[in-house]
Protein backbone atom coordinates (compact mmCIF):
# COMPACT_ATOMS: atom_id res chain seq x y z
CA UNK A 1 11.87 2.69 -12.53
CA UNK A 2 12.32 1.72 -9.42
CA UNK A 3 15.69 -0.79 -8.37
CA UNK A 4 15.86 -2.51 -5.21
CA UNK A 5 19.28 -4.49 -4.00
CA UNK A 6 19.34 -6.51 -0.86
CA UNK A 7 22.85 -7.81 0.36
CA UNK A 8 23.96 -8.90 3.47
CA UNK A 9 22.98 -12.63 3.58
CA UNK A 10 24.61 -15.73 4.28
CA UNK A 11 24.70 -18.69 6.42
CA UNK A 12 25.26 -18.03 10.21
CA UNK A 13 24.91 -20.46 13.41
CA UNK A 14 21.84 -20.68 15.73
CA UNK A 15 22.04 -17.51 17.70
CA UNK A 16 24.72 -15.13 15.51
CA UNK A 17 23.66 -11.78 14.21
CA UNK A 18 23.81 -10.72 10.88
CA UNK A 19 22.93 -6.90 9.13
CA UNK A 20 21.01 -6.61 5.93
CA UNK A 21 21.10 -4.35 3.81
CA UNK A 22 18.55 -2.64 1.00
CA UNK A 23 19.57 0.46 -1.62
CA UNK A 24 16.85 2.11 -3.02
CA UNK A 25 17.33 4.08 -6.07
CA UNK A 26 14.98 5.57 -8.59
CA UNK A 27 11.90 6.34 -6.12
CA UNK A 28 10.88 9.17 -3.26
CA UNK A 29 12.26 6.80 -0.81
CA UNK A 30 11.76 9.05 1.93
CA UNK A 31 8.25 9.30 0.97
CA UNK A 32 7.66 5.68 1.49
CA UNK A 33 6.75 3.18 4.64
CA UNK A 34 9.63 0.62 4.12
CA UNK A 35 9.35 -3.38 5.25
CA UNK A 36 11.49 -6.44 5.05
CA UNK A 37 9.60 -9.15 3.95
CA UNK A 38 10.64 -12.89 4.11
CA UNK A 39 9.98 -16.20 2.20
CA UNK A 40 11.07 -19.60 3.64
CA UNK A 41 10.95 -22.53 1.02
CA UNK A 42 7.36 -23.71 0.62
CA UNK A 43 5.90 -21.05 2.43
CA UNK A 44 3.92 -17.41 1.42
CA UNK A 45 6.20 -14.13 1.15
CA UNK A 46 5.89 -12.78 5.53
CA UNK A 47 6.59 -9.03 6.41
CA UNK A 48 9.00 -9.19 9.14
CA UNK A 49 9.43 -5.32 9.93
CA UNK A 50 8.21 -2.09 8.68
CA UNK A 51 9.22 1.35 9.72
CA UNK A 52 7.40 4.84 8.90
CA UNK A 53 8.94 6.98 6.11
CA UNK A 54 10.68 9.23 8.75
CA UNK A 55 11.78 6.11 10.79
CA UNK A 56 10.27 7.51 14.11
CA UNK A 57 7.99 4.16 14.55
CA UNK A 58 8.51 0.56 13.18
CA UNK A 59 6.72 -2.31 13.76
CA UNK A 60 7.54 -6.24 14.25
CA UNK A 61 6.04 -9.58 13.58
CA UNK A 62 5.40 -11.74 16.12
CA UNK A 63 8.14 -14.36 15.47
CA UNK A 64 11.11 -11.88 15.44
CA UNK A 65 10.05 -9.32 17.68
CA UNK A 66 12.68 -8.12 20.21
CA UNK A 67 15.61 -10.25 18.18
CA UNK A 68 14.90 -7.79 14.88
CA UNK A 69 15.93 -4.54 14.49
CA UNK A 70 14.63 -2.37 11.13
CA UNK A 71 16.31 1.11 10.94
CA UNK A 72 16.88 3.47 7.71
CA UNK A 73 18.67 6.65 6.07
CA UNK A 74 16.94 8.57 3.96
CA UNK A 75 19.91 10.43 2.78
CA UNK A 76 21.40 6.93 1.73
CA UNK A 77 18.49 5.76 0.38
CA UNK A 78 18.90 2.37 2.15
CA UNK A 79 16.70 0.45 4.81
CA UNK A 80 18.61 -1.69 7.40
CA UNK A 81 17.46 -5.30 9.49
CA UNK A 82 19.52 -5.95 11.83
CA UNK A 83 19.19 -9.61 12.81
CA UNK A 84 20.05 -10.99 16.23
CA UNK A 85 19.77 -14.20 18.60
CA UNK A 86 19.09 -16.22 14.84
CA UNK A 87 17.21 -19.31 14.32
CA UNK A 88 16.92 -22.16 12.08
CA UNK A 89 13.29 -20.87 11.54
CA UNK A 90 14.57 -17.46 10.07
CA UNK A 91 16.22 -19.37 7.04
CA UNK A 92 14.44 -17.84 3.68
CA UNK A 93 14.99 -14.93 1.03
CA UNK A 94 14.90 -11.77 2.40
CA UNK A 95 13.48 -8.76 0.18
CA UNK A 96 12.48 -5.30 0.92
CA UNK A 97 10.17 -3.24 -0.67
CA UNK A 98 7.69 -0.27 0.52
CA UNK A 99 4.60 -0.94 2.44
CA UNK A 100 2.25 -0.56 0.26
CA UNK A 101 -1.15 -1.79 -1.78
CA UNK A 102 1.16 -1.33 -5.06
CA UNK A 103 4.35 -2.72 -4.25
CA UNK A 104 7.50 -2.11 -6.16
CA UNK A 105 9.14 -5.04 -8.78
CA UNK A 106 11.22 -7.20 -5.95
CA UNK A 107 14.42 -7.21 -6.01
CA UNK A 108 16.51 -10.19 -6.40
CA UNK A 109 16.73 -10.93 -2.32
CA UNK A 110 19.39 -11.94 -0.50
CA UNK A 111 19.22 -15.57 1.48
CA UNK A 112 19.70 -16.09 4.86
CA UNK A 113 20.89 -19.23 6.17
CA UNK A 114 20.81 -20.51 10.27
CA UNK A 115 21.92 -23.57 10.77
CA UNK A 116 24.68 -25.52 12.29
C-alpha cells in the first residue's frame, strides 16, 4: 500500500519562499510521473507541477510558472516544490501524488499559508 507524507507548509508573507516536501514509500516511485497538486478552500483539487519519472522534464501551470520549482530523488523516494516570489492566491493544501488515470490514496497534505 502505498503512503504519501507532505510536510513543509506553513504561513509565509507575500513574496517569501518556502520548500515542500513529499516521501513516498511502498510504490516503484521511480517508475512513476510525480505532480503537486493544490486545493484552495472552495475550489477543485489543481496540478501545479509534474515532472517525468527520471526528472529530466517537468511541466508548470500557468499561475505558478517561473515562481515554482518541482525537482525529485529517486533514491530518497521524495518529490520536492520549491515555492518562490509567494502569493496570497497560492494559499490551499498541497498534496502530491503520481500523474496518473489511477491515482494513489492522498495523503494528508500539508497547508500553505501567504498572507500578511
Amino acid at each position: 500500500q502505498v503512503q504519501l507524507v507532505e510536510s513543509g507548509g506553513g504561513l509565509v508573507l507575500p513574496g517569501g519562499s518556502l520548500r515542500l516536501s513529499c516521501a513516498v514509500s511502498g510504490s516503484t516511485f521511480s517508475a512513476n510521473f510525480m505532480g503537486w497538486y493544490r486545493q484552495a478552500p472552495g475550489k477543485e483539487r489543481e496540478l501545479v507541477a509534474s515532472i517525468t519519472s527520471s526528472g529530466a522534464s517537468s511541466n508548470y501551470a500557468d499561475s505558478v510558472k517561473g515562481r515554482f520549482t518541482i525537482s525529485r530523488d529517486n533514491a530518497k523516494r521524495t518529490v520536492y516544490l520549491q515555492m518562490n516570489s509567494l502569493k496570497p492566491e497560492d494559499t490551499a493544501i498541497y498534496y502530491c501524488n503520481r500523474v496518473a488515470t489511477t491515482k494513489w490514496d492522498w495523503g494528508q497534505g500539508t497547508q500553505v499559508t501567504v498572507s500578511s
